[in-house]
C-alpha atoms as a PDB file:
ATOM      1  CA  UNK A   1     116.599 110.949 117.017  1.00  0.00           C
ATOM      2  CA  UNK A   2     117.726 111.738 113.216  1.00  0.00           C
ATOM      3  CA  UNK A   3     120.971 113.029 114.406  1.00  0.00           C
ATOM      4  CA  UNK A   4     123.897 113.039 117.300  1.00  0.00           C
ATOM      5  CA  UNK A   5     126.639 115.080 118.443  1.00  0.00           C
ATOM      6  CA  UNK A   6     130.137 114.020 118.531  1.00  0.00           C
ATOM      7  CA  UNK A   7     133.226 115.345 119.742  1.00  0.00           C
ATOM      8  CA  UNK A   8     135.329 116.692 115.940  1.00  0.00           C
ATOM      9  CA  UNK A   9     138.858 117.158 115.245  1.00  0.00           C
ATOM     10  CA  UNK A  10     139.299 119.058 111.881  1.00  0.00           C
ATOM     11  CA  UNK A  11     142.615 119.167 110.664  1.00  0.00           C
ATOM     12  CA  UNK A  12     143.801 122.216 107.741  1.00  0.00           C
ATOM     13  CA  UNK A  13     147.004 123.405 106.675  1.00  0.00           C
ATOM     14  CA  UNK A  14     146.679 126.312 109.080  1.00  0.00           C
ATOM     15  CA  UNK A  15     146.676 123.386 112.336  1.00  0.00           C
ATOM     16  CA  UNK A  16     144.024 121.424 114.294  1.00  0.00           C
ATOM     17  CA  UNK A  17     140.529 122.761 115.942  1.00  0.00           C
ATOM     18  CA  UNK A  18     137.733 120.646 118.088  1.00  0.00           C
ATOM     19  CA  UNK A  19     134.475 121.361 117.673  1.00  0.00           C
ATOM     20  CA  UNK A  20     130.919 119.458 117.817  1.00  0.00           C
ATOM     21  CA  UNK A  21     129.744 117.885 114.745  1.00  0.00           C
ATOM     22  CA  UNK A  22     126.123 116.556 113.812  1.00  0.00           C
ATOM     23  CA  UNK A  23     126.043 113.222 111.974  1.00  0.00           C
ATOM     24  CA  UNK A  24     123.283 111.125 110.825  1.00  0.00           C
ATOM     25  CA  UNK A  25     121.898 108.358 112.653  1.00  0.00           C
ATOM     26  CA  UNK A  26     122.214 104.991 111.511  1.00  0.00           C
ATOM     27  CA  UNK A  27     118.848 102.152 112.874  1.00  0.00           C
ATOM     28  CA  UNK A  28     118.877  99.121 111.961  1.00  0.00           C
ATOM     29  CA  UNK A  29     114.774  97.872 110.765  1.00  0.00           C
ATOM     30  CA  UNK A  30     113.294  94.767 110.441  1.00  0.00           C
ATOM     31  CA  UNK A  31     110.580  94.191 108.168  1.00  0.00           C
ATOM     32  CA  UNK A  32     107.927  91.404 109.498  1.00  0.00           C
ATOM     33  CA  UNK A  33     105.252  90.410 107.081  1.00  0.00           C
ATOM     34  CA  UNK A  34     102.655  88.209 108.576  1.00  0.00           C
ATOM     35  CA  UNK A  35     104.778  86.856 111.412  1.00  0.00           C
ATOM     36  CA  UNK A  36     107.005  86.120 108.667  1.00  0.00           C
ATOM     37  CA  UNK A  37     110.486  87.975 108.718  1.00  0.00           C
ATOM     38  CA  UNK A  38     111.885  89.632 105.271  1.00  0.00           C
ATOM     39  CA  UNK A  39     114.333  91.714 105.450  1.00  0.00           C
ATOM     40  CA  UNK A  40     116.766  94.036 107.685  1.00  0.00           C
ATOM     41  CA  UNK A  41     117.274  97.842 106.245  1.00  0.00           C
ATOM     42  CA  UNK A  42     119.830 100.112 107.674  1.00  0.00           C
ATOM     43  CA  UNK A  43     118.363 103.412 107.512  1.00  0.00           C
ATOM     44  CA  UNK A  44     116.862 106.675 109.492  1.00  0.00           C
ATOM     45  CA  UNK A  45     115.117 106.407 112.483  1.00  0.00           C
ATOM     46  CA  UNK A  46     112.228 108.043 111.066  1.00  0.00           C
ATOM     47  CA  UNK A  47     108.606 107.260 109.208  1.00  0.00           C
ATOM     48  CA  UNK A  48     109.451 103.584 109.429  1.00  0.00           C
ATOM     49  CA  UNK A  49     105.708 102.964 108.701  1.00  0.00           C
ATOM     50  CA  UNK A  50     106.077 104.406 105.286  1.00  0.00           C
ATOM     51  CA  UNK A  51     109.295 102.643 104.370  1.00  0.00           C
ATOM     52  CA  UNK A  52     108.172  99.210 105.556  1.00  0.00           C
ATOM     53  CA  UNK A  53     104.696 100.122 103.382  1.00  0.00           C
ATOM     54  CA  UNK A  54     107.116 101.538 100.086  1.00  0.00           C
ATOM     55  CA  UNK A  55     109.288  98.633 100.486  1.00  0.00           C
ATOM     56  CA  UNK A  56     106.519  95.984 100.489  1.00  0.00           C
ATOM     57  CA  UNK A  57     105.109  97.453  97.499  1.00  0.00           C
ATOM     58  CA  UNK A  58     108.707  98.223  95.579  1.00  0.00           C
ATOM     59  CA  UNK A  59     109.187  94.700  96.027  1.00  0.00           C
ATOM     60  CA  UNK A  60     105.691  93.726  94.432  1.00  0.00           C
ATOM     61  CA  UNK A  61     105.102  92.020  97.951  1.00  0.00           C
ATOM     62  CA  UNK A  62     101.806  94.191  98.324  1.00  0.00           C
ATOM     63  CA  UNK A  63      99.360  95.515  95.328  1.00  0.00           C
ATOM     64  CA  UNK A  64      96.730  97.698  96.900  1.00  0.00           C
ATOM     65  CA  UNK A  65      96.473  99.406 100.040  1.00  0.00           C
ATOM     66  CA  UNK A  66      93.247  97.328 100.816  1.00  0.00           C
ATOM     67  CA  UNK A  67      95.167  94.365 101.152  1.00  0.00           C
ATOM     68  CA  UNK A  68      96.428  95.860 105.125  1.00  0.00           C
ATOM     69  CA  UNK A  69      94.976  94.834 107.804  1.00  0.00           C
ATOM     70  CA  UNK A  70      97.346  96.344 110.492  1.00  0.00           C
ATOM     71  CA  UNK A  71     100.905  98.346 110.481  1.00  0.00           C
ATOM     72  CA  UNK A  72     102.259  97.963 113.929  1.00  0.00           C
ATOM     73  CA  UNK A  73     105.426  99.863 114.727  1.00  0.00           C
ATOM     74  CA  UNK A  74     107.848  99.042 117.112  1.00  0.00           C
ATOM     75  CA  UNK A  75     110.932 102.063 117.093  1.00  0.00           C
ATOM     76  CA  UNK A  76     112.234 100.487 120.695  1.00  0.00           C
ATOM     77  CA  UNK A  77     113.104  97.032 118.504  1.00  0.00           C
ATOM     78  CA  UNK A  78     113.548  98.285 114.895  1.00  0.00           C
ATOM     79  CA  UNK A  79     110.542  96.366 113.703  1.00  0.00           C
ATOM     80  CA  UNK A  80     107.556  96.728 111.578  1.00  0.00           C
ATOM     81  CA  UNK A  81     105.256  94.454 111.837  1.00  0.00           C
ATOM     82  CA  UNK A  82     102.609  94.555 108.348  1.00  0.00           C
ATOM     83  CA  UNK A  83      99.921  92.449 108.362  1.00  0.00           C
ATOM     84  CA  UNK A  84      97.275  91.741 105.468  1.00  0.00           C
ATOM     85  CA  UNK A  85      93.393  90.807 105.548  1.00  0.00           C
ATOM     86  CA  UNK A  86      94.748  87.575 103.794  1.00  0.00           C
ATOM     87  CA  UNK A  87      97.950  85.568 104.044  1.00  0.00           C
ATOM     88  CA  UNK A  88      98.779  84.751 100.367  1.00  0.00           C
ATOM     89  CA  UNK A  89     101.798  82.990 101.492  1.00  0.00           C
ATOM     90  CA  UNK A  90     105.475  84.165 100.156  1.00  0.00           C
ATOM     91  CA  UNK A  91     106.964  81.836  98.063  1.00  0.00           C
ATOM     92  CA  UNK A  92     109.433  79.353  99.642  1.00  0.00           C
ATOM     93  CA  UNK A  93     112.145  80.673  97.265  1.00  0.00           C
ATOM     94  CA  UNK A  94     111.613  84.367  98.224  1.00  0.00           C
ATOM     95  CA  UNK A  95     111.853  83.485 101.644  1.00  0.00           C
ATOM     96  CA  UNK A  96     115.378  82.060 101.073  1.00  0.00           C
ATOM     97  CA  UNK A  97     116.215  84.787  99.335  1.00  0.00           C
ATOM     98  CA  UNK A  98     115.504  87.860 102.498  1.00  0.00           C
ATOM     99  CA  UNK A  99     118.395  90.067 102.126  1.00  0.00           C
ATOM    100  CA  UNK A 100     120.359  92.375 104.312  1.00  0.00           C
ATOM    101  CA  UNK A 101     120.418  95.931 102.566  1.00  0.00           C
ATOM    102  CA  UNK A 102     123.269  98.316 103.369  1.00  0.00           C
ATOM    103  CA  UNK A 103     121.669 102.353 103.385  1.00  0.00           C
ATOM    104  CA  UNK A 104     123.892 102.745 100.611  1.00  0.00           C
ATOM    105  CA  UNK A 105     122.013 100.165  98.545  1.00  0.00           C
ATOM    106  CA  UNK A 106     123.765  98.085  95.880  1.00  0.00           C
ATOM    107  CA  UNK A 107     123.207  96.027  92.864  1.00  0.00           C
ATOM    108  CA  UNK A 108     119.259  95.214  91.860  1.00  0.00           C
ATOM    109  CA  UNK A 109     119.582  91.054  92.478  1.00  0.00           C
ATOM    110  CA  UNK A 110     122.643  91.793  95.586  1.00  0.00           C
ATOM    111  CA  UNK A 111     120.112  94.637  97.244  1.00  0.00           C
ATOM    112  CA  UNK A 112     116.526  93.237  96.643  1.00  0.00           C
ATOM    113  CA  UNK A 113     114.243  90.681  95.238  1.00  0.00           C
ATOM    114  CA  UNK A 114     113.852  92.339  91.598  1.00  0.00           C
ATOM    115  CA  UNK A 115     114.381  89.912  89.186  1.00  0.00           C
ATOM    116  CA  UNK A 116     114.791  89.398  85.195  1.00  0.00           C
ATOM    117  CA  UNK A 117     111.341  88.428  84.937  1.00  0.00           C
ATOM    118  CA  UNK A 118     109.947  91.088  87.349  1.00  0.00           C
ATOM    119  CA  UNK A 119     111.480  94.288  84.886  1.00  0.00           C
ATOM    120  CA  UNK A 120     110.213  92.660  82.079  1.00  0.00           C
ATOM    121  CA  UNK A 121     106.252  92.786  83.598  1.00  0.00           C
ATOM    122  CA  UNK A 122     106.560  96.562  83.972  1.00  0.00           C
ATOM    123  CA  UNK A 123     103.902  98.667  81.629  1.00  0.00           C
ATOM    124  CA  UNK A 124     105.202 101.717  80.169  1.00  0.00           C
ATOM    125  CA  UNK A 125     104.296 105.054  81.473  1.00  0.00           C
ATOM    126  CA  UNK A 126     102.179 106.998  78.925  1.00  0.00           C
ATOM    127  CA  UNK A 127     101.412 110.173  80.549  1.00  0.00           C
ATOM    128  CA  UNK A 128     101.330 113.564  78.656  1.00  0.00           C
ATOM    129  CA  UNK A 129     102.706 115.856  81.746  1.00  0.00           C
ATOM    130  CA  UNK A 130     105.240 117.905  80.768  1.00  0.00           C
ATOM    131  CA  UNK A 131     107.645 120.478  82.760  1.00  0.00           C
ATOM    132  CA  UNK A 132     109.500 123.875  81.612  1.00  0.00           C
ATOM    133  CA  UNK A 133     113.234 123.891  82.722  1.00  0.00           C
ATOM    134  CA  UNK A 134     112.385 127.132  84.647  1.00  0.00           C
ATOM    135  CA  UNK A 135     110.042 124.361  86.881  1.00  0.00           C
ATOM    136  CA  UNK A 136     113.091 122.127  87.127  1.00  0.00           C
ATOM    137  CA  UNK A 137     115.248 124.610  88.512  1.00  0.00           C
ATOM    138  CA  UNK A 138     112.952 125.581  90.993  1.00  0.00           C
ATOM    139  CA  UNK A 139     111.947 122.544  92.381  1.00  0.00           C
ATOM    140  CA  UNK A 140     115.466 121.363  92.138  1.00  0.00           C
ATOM    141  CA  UNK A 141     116.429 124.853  94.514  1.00  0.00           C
ATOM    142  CA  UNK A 142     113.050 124.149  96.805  1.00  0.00           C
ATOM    143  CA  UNK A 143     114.280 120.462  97.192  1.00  0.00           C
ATOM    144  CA  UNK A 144     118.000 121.588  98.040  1.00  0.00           C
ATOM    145  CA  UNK A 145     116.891 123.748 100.795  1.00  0.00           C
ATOM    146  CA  UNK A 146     114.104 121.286 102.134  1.00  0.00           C
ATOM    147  CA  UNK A 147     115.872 119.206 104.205  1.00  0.00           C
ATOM    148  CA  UNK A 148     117.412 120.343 107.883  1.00  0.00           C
ATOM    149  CA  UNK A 149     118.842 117.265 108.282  1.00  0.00           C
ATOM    150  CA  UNK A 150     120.695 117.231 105.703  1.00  0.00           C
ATOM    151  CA  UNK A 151     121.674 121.218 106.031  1.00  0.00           C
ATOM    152  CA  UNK A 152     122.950 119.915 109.769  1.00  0.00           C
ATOM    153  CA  UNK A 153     124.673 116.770 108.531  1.00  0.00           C
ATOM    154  CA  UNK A 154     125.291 116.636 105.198  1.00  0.00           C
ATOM    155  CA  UNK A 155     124.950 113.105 105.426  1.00  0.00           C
ATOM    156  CA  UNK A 156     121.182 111.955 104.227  1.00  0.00           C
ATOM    157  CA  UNK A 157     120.290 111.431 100.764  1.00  0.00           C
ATOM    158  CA  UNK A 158     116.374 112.947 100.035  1.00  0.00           C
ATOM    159  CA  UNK A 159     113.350 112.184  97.679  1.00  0.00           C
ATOM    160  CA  UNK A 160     110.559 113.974  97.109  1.00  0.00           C
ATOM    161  CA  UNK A 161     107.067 113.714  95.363  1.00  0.00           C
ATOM    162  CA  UNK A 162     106.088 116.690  93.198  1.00  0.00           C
ATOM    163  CA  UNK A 163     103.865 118.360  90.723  1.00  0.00           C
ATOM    164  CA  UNK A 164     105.130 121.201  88.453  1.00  0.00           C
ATOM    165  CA  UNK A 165     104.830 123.651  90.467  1.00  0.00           C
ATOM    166  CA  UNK A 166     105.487 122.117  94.011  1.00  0.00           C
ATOM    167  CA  UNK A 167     106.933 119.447  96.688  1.00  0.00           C
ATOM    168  CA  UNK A 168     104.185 117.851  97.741  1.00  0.00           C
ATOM    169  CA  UNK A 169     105.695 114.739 100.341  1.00  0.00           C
ATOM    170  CA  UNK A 170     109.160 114.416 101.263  1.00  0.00           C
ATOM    171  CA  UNK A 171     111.959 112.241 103.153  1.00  0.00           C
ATOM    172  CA  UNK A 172     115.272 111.963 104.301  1.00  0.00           C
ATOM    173  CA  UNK A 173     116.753 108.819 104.796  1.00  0.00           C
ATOM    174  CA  UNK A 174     120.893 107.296 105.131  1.00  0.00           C
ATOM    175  CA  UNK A 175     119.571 105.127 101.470  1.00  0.00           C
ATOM    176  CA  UNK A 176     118.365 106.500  98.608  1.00  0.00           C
ATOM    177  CA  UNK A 177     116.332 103.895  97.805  1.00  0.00           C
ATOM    178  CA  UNK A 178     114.950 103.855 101.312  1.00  0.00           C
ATOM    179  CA  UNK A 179     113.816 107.832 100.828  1.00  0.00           C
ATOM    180  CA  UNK A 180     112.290 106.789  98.000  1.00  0.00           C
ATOM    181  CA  UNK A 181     110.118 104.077  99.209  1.00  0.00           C
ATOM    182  CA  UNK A 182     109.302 106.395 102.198  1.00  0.00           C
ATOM    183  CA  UNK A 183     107.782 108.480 100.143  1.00  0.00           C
ATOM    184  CA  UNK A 184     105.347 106.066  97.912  1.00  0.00           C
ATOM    185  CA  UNK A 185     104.776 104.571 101.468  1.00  0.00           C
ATOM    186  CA  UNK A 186     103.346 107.534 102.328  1.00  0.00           C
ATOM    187  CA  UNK A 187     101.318 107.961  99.283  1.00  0.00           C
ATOM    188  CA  UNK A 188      99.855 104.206  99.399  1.00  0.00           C
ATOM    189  CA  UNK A 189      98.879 105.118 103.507  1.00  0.00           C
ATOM    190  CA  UNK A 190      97.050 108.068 102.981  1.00  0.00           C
ATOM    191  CA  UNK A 191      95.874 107.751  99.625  1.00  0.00           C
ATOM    192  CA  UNK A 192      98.011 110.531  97.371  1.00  0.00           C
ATOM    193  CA  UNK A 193      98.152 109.690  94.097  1.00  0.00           C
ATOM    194  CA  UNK A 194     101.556 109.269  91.692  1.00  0.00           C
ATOM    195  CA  UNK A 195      99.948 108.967  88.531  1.00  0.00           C
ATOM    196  CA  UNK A 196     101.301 112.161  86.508  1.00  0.00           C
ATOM    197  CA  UNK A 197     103.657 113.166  89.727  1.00  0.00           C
ATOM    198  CA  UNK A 198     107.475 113.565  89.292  1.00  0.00           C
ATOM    199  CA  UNK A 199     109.937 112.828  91.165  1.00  0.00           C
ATOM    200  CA  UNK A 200     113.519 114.232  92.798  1.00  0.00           C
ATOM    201  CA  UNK A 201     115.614 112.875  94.398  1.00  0.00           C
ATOM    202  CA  UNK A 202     119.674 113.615  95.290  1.00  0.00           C
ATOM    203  CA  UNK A 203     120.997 109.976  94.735  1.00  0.00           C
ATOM    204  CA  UNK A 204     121.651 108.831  91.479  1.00  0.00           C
ATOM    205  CA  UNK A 205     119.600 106.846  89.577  1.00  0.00           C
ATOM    206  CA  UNK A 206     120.224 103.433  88.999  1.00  0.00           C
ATOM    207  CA  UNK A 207     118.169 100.290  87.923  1.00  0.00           C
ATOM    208  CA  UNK A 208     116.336  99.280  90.874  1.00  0.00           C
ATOM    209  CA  UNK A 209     115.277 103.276  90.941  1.00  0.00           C
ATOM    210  CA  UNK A 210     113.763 103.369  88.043  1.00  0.00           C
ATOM    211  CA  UNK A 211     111.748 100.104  89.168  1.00  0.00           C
ATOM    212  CA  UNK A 212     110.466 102.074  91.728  1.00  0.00           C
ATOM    213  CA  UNK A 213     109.460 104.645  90.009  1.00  0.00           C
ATOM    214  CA  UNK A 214     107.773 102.902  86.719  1.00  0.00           C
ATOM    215  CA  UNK A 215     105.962 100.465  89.316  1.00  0.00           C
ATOM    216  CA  UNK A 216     104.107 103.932  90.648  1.00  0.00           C
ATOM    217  CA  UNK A 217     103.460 105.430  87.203  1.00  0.00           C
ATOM    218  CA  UNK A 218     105.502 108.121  87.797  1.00  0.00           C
ATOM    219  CA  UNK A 219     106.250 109.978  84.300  1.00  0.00           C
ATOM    220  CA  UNK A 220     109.224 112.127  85.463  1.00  0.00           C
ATOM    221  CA  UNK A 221     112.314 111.333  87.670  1.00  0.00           C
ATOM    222  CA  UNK A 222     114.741 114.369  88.729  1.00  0.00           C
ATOM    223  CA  UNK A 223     118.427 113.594  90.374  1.00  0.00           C
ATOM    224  CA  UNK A 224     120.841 115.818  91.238  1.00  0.00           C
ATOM    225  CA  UNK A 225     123.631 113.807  90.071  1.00  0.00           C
ATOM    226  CA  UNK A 226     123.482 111.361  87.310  1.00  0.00           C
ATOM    227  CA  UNK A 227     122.045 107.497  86.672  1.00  0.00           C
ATOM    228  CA  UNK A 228     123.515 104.550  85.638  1.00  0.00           C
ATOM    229  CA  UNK A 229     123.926 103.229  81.615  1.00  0.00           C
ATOM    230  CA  UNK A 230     120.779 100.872  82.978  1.00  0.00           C
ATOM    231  CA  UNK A 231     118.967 103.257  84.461  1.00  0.00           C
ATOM    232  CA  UNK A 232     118.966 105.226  81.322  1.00  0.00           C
ATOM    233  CA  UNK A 233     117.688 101.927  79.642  1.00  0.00           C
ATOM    234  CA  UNK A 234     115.298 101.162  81.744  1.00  0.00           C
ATOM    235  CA  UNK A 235     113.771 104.643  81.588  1.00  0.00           C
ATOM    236  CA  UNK A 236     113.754 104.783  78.227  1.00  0.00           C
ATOM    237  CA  UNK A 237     112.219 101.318  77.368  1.00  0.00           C
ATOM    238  CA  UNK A 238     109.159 102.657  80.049  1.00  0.00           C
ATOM    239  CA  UNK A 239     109.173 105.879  78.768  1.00  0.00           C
ATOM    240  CA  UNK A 240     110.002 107.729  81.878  1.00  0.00           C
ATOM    241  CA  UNK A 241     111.700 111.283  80.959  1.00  0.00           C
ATOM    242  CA  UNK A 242     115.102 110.730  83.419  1.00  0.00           C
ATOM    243  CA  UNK A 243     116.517 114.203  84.221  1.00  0.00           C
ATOM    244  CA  UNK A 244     119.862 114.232  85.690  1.00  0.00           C
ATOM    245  CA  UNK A 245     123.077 116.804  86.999  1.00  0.00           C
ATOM    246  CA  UNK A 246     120.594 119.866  87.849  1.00  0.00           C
ATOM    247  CA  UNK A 247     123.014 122.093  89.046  1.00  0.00           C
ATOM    248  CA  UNK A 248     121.773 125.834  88.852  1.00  0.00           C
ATOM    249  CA  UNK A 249     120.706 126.324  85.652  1.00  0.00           C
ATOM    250  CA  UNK A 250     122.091 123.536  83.890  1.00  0.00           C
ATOM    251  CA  UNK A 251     120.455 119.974  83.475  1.00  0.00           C
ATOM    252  CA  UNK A 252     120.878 116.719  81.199  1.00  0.00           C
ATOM    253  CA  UNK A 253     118.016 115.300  79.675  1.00  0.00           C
ATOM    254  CA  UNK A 254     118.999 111.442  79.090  1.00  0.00           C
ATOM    255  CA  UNK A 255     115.734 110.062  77.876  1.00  0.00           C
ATOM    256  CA  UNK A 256     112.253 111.157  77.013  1.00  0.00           C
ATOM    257  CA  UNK A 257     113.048 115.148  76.035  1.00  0.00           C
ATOM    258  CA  UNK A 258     109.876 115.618  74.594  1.00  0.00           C
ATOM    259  CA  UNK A 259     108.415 116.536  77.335  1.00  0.00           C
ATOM    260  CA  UNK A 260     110.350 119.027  78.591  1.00  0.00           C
ATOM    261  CA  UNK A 261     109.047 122.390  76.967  1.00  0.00           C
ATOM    262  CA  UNK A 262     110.281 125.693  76.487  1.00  0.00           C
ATOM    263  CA  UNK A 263     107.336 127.235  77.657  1.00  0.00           C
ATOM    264  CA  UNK A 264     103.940 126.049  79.585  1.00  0.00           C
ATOM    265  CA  UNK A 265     101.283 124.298  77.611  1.00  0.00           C
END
């Protein structure tokens, strides 16, 4: 269940009305890697396959798809259970370190495992795609319309996986950064590639998003609001064109303009 109903009392300057509202549901998911737990994520209800498998590979935890042996799902507990064809072993410092992340996310060394030295391993992204701003806006109005969930409750943040021309996998989810590794979960499970993808998303974009997002060779990132002084950094050291405040037909280009064009090439 994505959503519930609950008994509403708005309150105006014309008086007080009851009505039934739709909010989000908040699960709680635990993340089990070879018998081994990692981490607890509050988040949606929904895909947890893909957001165990995005997370695990965010976090550098996993490299290739080959390396799974077995996703087992268990939506009565909140767990995922991934195993792998080999147990490399997590390092007894990691394992000290398992987190508890709040959907709303949080700093990159409060929130995850990222690290100094883990940012400073990422290769840049060198790919020649480019978009019009005609293609922003419409994927920007497709994405704003793509999500019932969020029509219903206003209340889930979404990220999506596009070309120029169209959304090709999406997710809702209570995090942003959980939406986001639902989606490259789904790409790593059935095999859709990121390399010379873009993607949207309507939380803003700070460091640990861009992380994401240059670990998957993705070239162009779209938010609806705006990133962080890092995330601009970040993007622009692995020269990832970050797009930011689309609203109608306004947007801010903060790094990498060159390639958005006036017209198709």
């Amino acid at each position: 269940m994505e959503a519930e109903k609950f008994p509403i009392v708005q309150i105006t300057e014309q008086g007080k009305s009851e009505f039934e509202g739709i909010v989000a549901t908040e699960f709680s998911l635990t993340i089990i890697l070879n018998n081994r737990e990692l981490v607890t994520l509050l988040c949606s209800p929904t895909k947890l396959d893909y957001l165990a498998i995005g997370f695990l590979f965010s976090e550098g935890l996993l490299k290739s798809r080959d390396e799974i042996k077995k996703v087992i799902v268990d939506g009565q507990r909140g767990v995922v259970q991934v195993k792998t064809k080999e147990d490399k072993g997590l390092a007894r410092e990691l394992l000290f370190k398992k987190r508890f992340i709040s959907s709303g996310g949080g700093t990159v060394k409060g929130a995850s495992f990222y690290s100094d030295a883990y940012i400073q391993v990422q290769a840049n992204v060198e790919s020649q795609v480019v978009i019009t701003p005609h293609q922003v806006f419409k994927l920007a109005d497709e994405f704003r319309h793509h999500s019932q969930l969020f029509q219903a409750s206003h209340g889930v943040h979404s990220a999506a996986l596009c070309d120029t021309k169209s959304i090709l996998v999406f997710a809702d989810d209570l995090g942003r950064h959980n939406a986001i590794d639902k989606i490259f979960g789904e790409c790593v499970l059935k095999d859709i590639p990121t390399d010379n993808r873009i993607v949207i998303t309507t939380g803003r974009v700070p460091s640990e998003q861009l992380l994401k997002v240059a670990k998957r060779k993705i070239p162009i990132i779209i938010s609806l609001t705006v990133p962080t002084g890092l995330g601009v950094k970040l993007a622009a050291d692995f020269g990832i064109t970050l797009i930011g405040s689309v609203k109608g037909k306004s947007m801010n280009v903060y790094t990498c303009d060159w390639r958005v064009v006036p017209h198709d090439e």
